[in-house]
N, C-alpha and C. Protein backbone atom coordinates (compact mmCIF):
# COMPACT_ATOMS: atom_id res chain seq x y z
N UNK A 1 -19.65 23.66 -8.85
CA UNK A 1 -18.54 22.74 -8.69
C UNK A 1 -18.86 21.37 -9.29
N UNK A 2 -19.99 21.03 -9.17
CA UNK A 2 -20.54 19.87 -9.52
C UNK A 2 -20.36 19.89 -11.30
N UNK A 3 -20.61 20.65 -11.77
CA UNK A 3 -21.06 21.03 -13.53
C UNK A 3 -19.48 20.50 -13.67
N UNK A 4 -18.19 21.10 -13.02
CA UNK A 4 -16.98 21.08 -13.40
C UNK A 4 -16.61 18.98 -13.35
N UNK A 5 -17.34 18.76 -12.27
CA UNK A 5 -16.94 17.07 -12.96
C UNK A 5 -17.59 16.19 -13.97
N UNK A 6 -18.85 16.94 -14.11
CA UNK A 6 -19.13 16.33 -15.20
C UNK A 6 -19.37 16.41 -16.68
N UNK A 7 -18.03 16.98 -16.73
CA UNK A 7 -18.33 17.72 -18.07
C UNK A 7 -17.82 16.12 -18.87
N UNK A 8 -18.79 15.62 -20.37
CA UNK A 8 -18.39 14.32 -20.83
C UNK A 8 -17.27 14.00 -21.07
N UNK A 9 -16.51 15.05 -21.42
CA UNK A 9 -14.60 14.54 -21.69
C UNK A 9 -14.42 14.12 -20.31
N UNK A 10 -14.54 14.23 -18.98
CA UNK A 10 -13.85 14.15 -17.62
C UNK A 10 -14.70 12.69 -17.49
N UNK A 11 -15.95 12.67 -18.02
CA UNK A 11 -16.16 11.60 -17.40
C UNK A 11 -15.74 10.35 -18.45
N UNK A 12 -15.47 10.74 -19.46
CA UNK A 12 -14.67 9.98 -20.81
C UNK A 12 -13.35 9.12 -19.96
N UNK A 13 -12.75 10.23 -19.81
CA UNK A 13 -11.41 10.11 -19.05
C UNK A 13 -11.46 9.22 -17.28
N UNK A 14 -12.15 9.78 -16.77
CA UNK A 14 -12.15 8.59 -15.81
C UNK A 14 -12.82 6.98 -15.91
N UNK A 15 -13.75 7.27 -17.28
CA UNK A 15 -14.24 5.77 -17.02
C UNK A 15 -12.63 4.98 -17.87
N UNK A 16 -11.94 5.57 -19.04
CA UNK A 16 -11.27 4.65 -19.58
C UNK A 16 -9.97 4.58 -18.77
N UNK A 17 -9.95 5.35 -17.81
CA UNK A 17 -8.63 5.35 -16.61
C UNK A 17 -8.92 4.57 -15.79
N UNK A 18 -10.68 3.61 -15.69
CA UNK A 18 -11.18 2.98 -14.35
C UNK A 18 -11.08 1.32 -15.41
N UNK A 19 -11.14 1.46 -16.52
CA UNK A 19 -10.84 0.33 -17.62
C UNK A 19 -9.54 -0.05 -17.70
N UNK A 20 -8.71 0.79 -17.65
CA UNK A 20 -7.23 0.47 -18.41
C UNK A 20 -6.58 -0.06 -17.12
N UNK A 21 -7.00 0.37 -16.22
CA UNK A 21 -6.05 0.37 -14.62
C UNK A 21 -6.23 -1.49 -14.07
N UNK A 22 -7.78 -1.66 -14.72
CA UNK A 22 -8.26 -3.30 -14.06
C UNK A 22 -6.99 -4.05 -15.39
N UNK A 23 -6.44 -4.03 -16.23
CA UNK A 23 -5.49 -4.94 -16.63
C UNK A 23 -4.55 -4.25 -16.58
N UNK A 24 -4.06 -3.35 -15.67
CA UNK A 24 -2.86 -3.33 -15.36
C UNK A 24 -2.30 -3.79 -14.08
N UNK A 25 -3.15 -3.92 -13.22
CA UNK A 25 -2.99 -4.98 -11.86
C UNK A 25 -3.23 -6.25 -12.38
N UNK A 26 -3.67 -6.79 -13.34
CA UNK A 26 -3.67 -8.12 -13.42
C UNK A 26 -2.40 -8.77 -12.85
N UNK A 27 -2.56 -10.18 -12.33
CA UNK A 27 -1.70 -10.80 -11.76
C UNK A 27 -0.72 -12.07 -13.30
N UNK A 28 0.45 -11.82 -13.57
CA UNK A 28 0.39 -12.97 -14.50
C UNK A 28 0.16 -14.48 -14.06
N UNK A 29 0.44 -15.25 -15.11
CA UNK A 29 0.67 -16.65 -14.42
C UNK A 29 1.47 -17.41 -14.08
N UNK A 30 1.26 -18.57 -13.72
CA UNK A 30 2.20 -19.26 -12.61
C UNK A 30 3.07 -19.40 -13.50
N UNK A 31 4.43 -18.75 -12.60
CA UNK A 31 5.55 -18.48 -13.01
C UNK A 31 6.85 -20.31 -13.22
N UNK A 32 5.67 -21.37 -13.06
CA UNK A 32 6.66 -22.01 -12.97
C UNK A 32 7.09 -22.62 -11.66
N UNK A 33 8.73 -22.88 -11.33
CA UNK A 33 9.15 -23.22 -10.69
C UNK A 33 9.47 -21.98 -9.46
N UNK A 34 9.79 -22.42 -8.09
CA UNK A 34 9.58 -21.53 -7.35
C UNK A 34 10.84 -20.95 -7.03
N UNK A 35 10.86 -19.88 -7.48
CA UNK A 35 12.46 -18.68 -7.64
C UNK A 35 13.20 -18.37 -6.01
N UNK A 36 12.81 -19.22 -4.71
CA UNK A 36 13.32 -18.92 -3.83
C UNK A 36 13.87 -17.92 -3.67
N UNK A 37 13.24 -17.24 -3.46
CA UNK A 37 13.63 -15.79 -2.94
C UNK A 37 12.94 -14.92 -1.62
N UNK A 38 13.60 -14.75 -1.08
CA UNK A 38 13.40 -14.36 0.80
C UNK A 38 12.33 -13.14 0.58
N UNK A 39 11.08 -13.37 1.08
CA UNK A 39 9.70 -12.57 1.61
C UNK A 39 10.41 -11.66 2.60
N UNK A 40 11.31 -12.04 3.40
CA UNK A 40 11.55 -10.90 4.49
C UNK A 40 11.31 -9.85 4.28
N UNK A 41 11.98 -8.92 3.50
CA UNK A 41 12.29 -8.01 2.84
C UNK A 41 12.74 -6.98 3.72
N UNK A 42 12.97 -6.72 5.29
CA UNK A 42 13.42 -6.29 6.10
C UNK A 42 11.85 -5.57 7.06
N UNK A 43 11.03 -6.57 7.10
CA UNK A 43 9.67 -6.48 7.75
C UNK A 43 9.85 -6.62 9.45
N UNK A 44 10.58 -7.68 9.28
CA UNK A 44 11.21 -8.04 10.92
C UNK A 44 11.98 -6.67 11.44
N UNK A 45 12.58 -6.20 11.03
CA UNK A 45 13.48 -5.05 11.28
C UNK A 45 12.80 -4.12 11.55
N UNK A 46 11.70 -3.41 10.85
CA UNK A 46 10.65 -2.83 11.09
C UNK A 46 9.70 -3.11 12.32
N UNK A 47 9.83 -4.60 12.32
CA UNK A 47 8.75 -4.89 13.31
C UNK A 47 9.23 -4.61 14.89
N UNK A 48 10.55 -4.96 14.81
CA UNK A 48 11.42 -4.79 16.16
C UNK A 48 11.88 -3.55 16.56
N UNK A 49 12.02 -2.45 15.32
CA UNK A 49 11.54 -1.08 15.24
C UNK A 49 10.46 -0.19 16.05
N UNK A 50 9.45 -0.67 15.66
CA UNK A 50 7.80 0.05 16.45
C UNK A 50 7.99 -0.98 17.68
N UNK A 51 8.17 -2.19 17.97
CA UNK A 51 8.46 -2.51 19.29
C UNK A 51 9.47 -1.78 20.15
N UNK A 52 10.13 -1.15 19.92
CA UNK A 52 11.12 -0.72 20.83
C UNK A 52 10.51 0.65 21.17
N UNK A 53 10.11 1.15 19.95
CA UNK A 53 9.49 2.75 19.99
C UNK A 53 8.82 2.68 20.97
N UNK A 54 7.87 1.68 20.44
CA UNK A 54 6.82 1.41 21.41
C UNK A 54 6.78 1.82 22.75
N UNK A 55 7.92 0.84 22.76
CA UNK A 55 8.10 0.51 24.83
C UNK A 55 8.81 1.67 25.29
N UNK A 56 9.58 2.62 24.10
CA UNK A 56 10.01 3.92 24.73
C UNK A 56 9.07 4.38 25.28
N UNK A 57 7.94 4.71 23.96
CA UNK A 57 6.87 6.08 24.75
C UNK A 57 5.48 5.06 26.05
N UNK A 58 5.85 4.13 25.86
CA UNK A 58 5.20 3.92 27.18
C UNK A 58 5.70 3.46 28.40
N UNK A 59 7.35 3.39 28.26
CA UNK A 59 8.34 3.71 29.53
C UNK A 59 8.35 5.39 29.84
N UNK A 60 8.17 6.20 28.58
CA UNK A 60 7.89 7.66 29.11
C UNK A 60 7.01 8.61 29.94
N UNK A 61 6.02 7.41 29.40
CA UNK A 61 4.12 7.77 29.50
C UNK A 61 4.63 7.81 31.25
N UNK A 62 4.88 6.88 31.85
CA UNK A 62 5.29 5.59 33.34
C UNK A 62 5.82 6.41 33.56
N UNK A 63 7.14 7.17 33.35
CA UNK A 63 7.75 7.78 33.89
C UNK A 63 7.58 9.53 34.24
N UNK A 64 6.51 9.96 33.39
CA UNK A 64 6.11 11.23 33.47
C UNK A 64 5.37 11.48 34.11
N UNK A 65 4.34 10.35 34.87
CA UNK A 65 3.08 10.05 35.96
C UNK A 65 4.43 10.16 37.21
């Protein structure tokens, strides 16, 4: 199993896939002026989400004792 990863094309292929990938996350630069635009993104909604869940299954937990 081992022979099968290292055959030199595979390891060809992952080093220039471990190269190409670091400038494709690059971050650009400062964009300037600041585009006001809302971070929320519906995180709160989510958050008040698993809170409620929450308190279901441990009003269930309470109530099944």
């Amino acid at each position: 199993m081992l022979k099968y990863f290292l055959r030199p094309g595979r390891i060809l292929l992952v080093g220039l896939g471990i190269l190409l990938t670091s400038s494709v996350f690059a971050q650009p630069g400062n964009p300037g002026d600041d585009p006001d635009i809302p971070i929320d993104g519906g995180i709160s909604l989510l958050i008040a989400a698993g809170a409620l869940y929450g308190s279901k299954k441990i009003y269930d937990a309470r109530r099944k004792k």
